[in-house]
C-alpha atoms as a PDB file:
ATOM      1  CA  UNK A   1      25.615  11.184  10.691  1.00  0.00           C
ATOM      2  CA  UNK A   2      23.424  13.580  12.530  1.00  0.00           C
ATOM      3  CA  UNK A   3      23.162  16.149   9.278  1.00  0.00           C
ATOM      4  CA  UNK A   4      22.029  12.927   7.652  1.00  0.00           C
ATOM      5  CA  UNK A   5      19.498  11.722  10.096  1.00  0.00           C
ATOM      6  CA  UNK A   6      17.902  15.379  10.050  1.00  0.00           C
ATOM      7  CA  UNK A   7      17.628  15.215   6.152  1.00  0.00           C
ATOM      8  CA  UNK A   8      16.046  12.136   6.490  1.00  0.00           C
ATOM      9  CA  UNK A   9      13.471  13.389   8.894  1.00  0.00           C
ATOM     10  CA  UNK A  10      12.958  16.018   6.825  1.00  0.00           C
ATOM     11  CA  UNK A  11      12.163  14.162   4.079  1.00  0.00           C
ATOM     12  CA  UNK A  12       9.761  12.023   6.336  1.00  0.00           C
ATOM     13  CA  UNK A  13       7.853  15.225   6.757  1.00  0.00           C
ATOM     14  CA  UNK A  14       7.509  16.297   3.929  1.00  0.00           C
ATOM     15  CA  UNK A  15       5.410  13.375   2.792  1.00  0.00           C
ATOM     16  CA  UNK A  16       3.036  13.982   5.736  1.00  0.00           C
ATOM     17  CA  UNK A  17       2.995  17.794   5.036  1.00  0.00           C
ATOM     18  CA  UNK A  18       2.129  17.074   1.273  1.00  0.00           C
ATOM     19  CA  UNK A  19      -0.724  14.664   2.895  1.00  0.00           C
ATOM     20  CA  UNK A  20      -2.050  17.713   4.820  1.00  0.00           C
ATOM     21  CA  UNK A  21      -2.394  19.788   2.061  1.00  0.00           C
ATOM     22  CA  UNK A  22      -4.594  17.373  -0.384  1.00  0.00           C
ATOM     23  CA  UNK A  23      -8.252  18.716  -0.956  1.00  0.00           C
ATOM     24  CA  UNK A  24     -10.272  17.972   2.050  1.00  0.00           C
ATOM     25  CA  UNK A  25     -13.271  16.942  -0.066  1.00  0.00           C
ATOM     26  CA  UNK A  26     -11.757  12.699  -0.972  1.00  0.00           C
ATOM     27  CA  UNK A  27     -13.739  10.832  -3.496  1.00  0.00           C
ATOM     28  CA  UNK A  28     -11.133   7.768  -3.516  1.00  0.00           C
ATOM     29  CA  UNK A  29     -11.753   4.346  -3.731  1.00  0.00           C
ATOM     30  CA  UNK A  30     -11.158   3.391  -0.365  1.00  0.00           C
ATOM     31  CA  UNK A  31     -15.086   1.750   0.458  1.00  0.00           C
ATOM     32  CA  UNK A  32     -16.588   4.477   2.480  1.00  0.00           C
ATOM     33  CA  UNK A  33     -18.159   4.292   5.502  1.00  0.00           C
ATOM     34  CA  UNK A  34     -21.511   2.756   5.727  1.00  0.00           C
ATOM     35  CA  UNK A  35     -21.610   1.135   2.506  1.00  0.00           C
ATOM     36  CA  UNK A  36     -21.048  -2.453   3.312  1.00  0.00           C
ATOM     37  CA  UNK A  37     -23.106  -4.224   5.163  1.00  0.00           C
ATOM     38  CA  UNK A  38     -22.459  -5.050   9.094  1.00  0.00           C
ATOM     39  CA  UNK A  39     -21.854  -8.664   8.267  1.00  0.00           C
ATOM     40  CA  UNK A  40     -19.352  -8.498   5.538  1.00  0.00           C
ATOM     41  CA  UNK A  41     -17.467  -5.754   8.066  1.00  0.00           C
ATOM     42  CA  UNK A  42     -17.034  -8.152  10.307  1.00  0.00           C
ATOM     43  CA  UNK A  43     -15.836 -10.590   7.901  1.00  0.00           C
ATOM     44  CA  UNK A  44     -13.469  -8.946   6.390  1.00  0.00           C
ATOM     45  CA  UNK A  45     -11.841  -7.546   9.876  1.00  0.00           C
ATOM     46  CA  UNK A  46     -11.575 -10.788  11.107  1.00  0.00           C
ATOM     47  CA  UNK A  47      -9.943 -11.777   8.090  1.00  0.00           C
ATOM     48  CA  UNK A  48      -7.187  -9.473   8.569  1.00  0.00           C
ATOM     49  CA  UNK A  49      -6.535  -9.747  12.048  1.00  0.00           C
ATOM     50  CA  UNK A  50      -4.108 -12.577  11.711  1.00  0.00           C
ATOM     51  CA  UNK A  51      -1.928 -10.750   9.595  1.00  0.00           C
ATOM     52  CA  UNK A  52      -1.999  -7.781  11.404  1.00  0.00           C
ATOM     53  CA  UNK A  53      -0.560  -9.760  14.749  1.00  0.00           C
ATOM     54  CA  UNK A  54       2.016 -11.383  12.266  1.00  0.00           C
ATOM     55  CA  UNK A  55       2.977  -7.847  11.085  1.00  0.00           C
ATOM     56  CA  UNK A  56       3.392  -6.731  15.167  1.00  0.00           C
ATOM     57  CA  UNK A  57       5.549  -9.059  16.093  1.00  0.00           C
ATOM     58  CA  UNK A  58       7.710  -8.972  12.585  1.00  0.00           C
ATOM     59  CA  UNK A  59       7.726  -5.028  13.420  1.00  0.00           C
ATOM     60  CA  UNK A  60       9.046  -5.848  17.175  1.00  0.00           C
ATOM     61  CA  UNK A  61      11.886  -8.133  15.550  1.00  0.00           C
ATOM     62  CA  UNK A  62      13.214  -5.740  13.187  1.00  0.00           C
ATOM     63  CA  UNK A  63      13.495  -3.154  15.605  1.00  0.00           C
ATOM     64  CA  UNK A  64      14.863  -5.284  18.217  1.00  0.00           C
ATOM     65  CA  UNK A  65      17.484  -6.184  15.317  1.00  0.00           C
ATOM     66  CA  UNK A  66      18.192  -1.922  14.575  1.00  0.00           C
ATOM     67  CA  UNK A  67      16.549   0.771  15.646  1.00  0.00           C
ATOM     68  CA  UNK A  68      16.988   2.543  12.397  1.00  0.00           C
ATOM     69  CA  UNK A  69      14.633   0.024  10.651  1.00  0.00           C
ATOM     70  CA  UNK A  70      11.938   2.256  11.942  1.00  0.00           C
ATOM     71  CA  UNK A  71      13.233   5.244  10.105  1.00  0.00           C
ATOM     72  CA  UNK A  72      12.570   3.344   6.724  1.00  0.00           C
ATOM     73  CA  UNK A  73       8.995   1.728   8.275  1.00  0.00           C
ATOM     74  CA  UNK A  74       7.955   5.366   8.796  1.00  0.00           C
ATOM     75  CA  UNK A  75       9.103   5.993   5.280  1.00  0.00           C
ATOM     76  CA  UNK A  76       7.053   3.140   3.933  1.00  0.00           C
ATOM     77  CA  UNK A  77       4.152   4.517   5.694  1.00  0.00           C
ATOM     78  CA  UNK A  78       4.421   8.041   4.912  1.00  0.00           C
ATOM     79  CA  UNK A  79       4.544   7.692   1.437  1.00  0.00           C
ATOM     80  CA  UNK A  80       2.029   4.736   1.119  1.00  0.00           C
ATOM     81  CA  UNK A  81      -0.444   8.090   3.103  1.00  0.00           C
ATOM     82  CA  UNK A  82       0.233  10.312   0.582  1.00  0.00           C
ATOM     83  CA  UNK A  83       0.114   8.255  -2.728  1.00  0.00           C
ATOM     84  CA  UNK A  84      -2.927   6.699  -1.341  1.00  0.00           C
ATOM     85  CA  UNK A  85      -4.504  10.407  -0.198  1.00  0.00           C
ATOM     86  CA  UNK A  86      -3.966  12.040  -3.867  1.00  0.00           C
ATOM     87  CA  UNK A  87      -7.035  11.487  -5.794  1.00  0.00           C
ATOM     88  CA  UNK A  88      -6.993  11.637  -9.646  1.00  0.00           C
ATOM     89  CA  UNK A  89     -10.095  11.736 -12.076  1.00  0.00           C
ATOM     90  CA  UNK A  90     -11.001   8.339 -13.538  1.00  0.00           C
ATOM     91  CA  UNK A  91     -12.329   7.845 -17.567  1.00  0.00           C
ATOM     92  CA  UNK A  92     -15.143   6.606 -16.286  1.00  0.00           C
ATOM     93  CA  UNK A  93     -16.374   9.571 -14.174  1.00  0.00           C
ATOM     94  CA  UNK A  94     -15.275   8.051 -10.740  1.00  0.00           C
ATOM     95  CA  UNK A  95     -11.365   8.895  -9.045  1.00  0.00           C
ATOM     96  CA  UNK A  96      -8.311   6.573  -8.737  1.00  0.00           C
ATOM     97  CA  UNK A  97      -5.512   6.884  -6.469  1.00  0.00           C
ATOM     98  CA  UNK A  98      -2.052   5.166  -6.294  1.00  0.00           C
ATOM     99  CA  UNK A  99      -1.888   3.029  -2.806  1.00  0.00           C
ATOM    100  CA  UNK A 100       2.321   3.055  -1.826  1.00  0.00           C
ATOM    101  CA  UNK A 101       1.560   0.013  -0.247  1.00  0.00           C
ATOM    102  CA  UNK A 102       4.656  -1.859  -2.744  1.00  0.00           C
ATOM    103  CA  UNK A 103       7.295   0.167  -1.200  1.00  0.00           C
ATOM    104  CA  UNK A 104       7.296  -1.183   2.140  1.00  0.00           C
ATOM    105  CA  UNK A 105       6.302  -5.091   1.220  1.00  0.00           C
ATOM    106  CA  UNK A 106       9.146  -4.541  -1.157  1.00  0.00           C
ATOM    107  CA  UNK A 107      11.551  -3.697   1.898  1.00  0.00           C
ATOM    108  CA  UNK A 108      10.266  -5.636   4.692  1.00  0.00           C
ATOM    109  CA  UNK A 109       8.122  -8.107   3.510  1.00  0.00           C
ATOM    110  CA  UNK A 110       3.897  -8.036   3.243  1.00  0.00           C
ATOM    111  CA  UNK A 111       3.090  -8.338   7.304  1.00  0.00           C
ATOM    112  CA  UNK A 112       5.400  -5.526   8.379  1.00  0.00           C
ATOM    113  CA  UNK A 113       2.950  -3.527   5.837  1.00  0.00           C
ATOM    114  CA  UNK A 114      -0.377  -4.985   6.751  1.00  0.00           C
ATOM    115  CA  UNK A 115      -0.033  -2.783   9.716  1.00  0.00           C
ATOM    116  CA  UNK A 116       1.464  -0.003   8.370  1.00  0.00           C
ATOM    117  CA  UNK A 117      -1.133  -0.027   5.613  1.00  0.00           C
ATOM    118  CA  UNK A 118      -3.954  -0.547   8.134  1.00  0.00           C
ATOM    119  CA  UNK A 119      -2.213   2.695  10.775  1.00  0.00           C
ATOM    120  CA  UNK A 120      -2.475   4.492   6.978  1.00  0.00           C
ATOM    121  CA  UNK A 121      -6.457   3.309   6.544  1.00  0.00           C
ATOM    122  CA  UNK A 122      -7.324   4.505  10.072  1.00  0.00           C
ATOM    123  CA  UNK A 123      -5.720   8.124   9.661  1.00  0.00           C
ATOM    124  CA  UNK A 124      -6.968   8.560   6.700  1.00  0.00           C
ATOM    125  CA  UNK A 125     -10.530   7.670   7.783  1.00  0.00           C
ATOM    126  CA  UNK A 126     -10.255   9.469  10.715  1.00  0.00           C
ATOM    127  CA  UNK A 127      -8.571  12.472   9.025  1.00  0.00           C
ATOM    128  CA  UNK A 128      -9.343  13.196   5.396  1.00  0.00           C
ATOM    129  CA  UNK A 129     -12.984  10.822   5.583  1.00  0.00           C
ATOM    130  CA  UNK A 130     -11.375   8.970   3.146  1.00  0.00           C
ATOM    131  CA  UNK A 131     -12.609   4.949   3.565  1.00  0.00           C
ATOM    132  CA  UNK A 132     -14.127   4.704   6.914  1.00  0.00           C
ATOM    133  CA  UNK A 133     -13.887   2.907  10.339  1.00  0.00           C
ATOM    134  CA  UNK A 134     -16.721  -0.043   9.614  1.00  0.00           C
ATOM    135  CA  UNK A 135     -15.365  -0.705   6.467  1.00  0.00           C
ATOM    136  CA  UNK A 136     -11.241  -0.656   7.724  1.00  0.00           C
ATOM    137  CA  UNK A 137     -11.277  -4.077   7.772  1.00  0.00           C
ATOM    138  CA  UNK A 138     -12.601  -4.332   4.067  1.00  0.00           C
ATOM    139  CA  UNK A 139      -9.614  -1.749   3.332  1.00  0.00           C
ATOM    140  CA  UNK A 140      -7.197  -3.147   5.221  1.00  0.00           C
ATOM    141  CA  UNK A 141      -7.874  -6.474   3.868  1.00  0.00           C
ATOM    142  CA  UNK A 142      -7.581  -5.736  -0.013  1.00  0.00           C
ATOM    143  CA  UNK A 143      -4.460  -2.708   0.241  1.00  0.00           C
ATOM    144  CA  UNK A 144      -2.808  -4.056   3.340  1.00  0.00           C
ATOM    145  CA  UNK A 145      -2.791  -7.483   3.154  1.00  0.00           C
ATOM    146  CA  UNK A 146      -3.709  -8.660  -0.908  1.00  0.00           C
ATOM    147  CA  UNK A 147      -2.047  -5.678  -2.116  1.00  0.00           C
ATOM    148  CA  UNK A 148       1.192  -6.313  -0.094  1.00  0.00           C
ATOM    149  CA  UNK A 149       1.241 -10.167  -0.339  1.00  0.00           C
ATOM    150  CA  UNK A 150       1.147  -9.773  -4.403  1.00  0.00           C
ATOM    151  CA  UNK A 151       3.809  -7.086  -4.216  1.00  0.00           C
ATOM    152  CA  UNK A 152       6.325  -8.767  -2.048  1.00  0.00           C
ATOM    153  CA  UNK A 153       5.612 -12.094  -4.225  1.00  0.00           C
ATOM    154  CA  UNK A 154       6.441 -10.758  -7.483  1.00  0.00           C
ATOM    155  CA  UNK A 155       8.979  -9.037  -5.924  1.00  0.00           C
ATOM    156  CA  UNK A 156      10.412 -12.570  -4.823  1.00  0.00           C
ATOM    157  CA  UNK A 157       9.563 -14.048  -7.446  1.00  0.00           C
ATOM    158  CA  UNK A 158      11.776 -11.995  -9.840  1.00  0.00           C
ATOM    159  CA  UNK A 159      14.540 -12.360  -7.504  1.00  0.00           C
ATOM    160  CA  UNK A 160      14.724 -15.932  -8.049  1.00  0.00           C
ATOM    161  CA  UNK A 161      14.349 -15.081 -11.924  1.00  0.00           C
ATOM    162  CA  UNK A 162      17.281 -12.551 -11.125  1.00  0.00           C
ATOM    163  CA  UNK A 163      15.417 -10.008 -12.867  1.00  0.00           C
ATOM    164  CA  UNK A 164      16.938  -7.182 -12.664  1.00  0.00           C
ATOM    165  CA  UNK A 165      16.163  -4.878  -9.233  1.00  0.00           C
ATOM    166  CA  UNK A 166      14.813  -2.398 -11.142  1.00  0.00           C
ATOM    167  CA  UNK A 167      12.334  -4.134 -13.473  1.00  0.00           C
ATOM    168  CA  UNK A 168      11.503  -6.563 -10.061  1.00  0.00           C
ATOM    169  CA  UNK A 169      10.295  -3.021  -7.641  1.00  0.00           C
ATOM    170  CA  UNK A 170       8.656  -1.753 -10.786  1.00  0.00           C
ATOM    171  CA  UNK A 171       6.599  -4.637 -11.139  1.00  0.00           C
ATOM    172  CA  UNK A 172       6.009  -5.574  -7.543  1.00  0.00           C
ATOM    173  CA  UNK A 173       4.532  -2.403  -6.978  1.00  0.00           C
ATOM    174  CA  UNK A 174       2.489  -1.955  -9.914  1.00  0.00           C
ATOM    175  CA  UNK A 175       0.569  -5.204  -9.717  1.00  0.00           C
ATOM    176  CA  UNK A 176      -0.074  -5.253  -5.818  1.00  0.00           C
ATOM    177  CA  UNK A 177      -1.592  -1.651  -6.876  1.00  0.00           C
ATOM    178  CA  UNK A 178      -3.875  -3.790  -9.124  1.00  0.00           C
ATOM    179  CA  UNK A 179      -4.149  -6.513  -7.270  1.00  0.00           C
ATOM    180  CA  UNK A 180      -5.767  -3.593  -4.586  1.00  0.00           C
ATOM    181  CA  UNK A 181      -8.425  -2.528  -6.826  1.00  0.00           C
ATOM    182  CA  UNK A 182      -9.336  -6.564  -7.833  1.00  0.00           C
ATOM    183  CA  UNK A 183      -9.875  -7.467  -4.861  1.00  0.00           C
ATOM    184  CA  UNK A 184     -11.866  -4.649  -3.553  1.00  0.00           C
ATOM    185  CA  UNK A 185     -14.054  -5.393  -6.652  1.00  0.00           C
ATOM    186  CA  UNK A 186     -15.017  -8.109  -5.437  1.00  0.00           C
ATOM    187  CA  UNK A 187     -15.568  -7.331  -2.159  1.00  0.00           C
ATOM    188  CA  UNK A 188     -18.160  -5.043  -3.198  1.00  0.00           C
ATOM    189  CA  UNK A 189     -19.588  -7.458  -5.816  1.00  0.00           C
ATOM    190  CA  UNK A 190     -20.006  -9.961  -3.162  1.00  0.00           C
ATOM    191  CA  UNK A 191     -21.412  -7.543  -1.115  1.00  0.00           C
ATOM    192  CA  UNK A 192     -23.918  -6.244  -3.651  1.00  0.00           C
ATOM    193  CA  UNK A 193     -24.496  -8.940  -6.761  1.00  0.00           C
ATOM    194  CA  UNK A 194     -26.109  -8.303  -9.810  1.00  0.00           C
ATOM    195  CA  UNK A 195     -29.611  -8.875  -9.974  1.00  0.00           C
ATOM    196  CA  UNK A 196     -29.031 -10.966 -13.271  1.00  0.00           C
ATOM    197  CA  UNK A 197     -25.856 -12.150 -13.518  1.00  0.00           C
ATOM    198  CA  UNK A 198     -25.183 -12.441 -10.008  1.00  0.00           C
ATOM    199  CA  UNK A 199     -21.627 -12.131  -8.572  1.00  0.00           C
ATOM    200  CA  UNK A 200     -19.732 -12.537 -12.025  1.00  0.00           C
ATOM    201  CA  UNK A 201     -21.902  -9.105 -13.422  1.00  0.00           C
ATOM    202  CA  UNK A 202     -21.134  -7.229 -10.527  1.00  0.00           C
ATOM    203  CA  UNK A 203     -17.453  -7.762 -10.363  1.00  0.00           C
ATOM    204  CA  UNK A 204     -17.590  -6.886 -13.949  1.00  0.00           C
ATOM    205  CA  UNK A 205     -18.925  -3.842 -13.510  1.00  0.00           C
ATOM    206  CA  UNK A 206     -16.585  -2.812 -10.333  1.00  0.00           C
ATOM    207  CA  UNK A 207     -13.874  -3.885 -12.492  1.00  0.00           C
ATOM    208  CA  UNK A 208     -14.453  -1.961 -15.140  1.00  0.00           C
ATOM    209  CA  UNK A 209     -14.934   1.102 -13.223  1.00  0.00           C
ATOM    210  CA  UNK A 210     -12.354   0.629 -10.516  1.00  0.00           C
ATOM    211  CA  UNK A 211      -9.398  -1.756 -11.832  1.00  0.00           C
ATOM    212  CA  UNK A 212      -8.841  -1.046 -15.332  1.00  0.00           C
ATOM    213  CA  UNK A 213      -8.647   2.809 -14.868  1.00  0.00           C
ATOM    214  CA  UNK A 214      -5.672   1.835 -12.518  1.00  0.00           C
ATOM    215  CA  UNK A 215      -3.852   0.910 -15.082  1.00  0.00           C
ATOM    216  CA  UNK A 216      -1.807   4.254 -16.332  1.00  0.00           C
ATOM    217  CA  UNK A 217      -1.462   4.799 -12.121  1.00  0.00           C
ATOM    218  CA  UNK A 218      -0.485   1.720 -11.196  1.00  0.00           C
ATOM    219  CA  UNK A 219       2.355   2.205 -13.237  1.00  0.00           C
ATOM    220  CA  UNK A 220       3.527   5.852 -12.164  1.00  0.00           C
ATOM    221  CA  UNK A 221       3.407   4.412  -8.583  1.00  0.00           C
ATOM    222  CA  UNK A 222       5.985   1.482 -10.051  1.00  0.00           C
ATOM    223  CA  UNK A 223       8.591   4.300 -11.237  1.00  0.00           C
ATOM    224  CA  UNK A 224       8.613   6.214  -8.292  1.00  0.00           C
ATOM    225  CA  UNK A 225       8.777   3.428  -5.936  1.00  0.00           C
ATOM    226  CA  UNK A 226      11.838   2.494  -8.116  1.00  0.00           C
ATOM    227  CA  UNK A 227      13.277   6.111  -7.593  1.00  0.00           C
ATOM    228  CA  UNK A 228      12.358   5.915  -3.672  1.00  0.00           C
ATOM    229  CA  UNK A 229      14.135   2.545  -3.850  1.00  0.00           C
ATOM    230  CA  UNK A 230      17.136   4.317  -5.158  1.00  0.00           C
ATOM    231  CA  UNK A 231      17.500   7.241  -3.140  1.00  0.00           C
ATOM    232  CA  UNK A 232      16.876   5.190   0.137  1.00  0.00           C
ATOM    233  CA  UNK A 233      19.791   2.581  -0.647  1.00  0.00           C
ATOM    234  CA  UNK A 234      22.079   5.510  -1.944  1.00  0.00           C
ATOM    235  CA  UNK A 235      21.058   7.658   1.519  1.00  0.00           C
ATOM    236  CA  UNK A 236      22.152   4.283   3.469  1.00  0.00           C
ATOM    237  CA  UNK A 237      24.763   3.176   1.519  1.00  0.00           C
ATOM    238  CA  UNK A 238      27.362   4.187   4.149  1.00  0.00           C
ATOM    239  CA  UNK A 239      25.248   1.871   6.808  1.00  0.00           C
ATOM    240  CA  UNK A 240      24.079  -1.390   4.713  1.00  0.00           C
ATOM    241  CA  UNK A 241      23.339  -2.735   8.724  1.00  0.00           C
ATOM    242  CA  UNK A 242      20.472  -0.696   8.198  1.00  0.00           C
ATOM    243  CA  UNK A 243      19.213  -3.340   4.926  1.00  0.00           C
ATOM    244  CA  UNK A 244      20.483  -6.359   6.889  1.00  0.00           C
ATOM    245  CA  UNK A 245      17.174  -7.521   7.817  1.00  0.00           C
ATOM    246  CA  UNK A 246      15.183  -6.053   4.662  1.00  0.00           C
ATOM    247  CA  UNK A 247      14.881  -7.302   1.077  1.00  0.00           C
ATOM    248  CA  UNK A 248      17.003  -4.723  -0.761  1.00  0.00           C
ATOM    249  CA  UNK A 249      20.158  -5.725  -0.280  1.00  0.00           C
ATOM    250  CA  UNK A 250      21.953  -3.884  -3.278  1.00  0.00           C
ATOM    251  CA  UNK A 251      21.676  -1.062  -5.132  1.00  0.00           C
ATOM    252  CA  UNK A 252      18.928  -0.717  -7.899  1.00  0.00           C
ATOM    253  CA  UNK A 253      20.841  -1.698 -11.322  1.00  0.00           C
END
């Protein structure tokens, strides 16, 4: 059990190191700091704060229920850091990143991850300048919350399809990655309408830059949340307390 619990550490840090060593210079899609104005800032945080306190005290239950639930949270978060930290060139001349967010909705539901998404934002503003501190709540609002309510969803929903667990992960996290870059879309199109068409010609344009160039990453980050999936229920196989009070409760088939 201990030679276990180190390996999962390990594992643990070695997303963070990975994190560390991502170029320092960030042109992600996060909304940087500054851009939106002070009143949709405000908006947007208080928007999120309910779900955040929902996600606290879901987070105080589940650890209540097992301690070792916060070995997977820290997984969840970890790897939601680095996916959304990784920066790849977009066809349109701007950069898209994966956001992880799917693997820990996908576990313990969307609130848990609203505030590990939202403890991801904040470090990565604070450490990498990627998104920024008067637009968290902006960022927190479209990857924490939309992009973890649409994963666990269509995770739920293909439960109840009995949909294979596979096929269900892959898709949850691939559309509450697009479901992300949507909404941020338009966030900024409210924020900044078109001077013709208003906020229809603005969200087509964020759209076209931001959301459809997600496409071929959105679904890399639903295979390998599959294959983290797997690996996690295989490492706790011999401990299925552990997935008691999560939403994998089998193996991926």
């Amino acid at each position: 059990m201990i030679k276990k619990n180190l390996s999962f550490y390990l594992l643990l840090s070695l997303f963070f190191l990975l994190a560390l060593f991502t170029p320092e210079r960030i042109y992600a899609m996060h909304i940087m700091e500054g851009y939106l104005p002070p009143g949709w800032c405000i908006f947007w945080s208080l928007v999120s704060l309910p779900f955040f306190i929902l996600g606290i005290l879901k987070i105080k239950q589940l650890i209540a229920d097992h301690q070792e639930n916060l070995m997977l949270i820290g997984v969840g978060g970890a790897f939601s850091f680095v996916l959304s930290a990784l920066k790849l060139p977009s066809l349109t001349g701007s950069t898209s990143h994966a956001t992880g967010i799917g693997l820990g909705a996908i576990l313990f539901g969307p609130f848990v991850m609203t505030v590990v998404g939202s403890i991801v934002l904040l470090f990565q503003a604070l450490l990498l300048a990627h998104g920024g501190i008067t637009t968290l709540g902006a960022n927190v609002f479209s990857m924490a919350v939309v992009g973890s309510l649409v994963a666990y969803g269509i995770y739920a929903g293909c439960k109840k399809l009995n949909i294979s667990l596979k096929i269900s992960v892959f898709l949850a996290a691939s559309l509450g990655d697009l479901a992300t870059y949507m909404v941020t879309s338009g966030q900024l199109a409210l924020a900044f309408p078109d001077a013709n068409s208003g906020f229809i010609g603005a969200f087509t344009k964020f759209m076209s830059i931001f959301a459809i160039t997600q496409i071929p990453l959105a679904i890399a980050e639903g295979i390998l949340t599959v294959l983290i999936i797997d690996i996690l229920y295989k490492y706790n196989k011999e401990n299925l307390h552990i997935f008691q009070k999560s939403n994998i409760r089998k193996g991926v088939n």
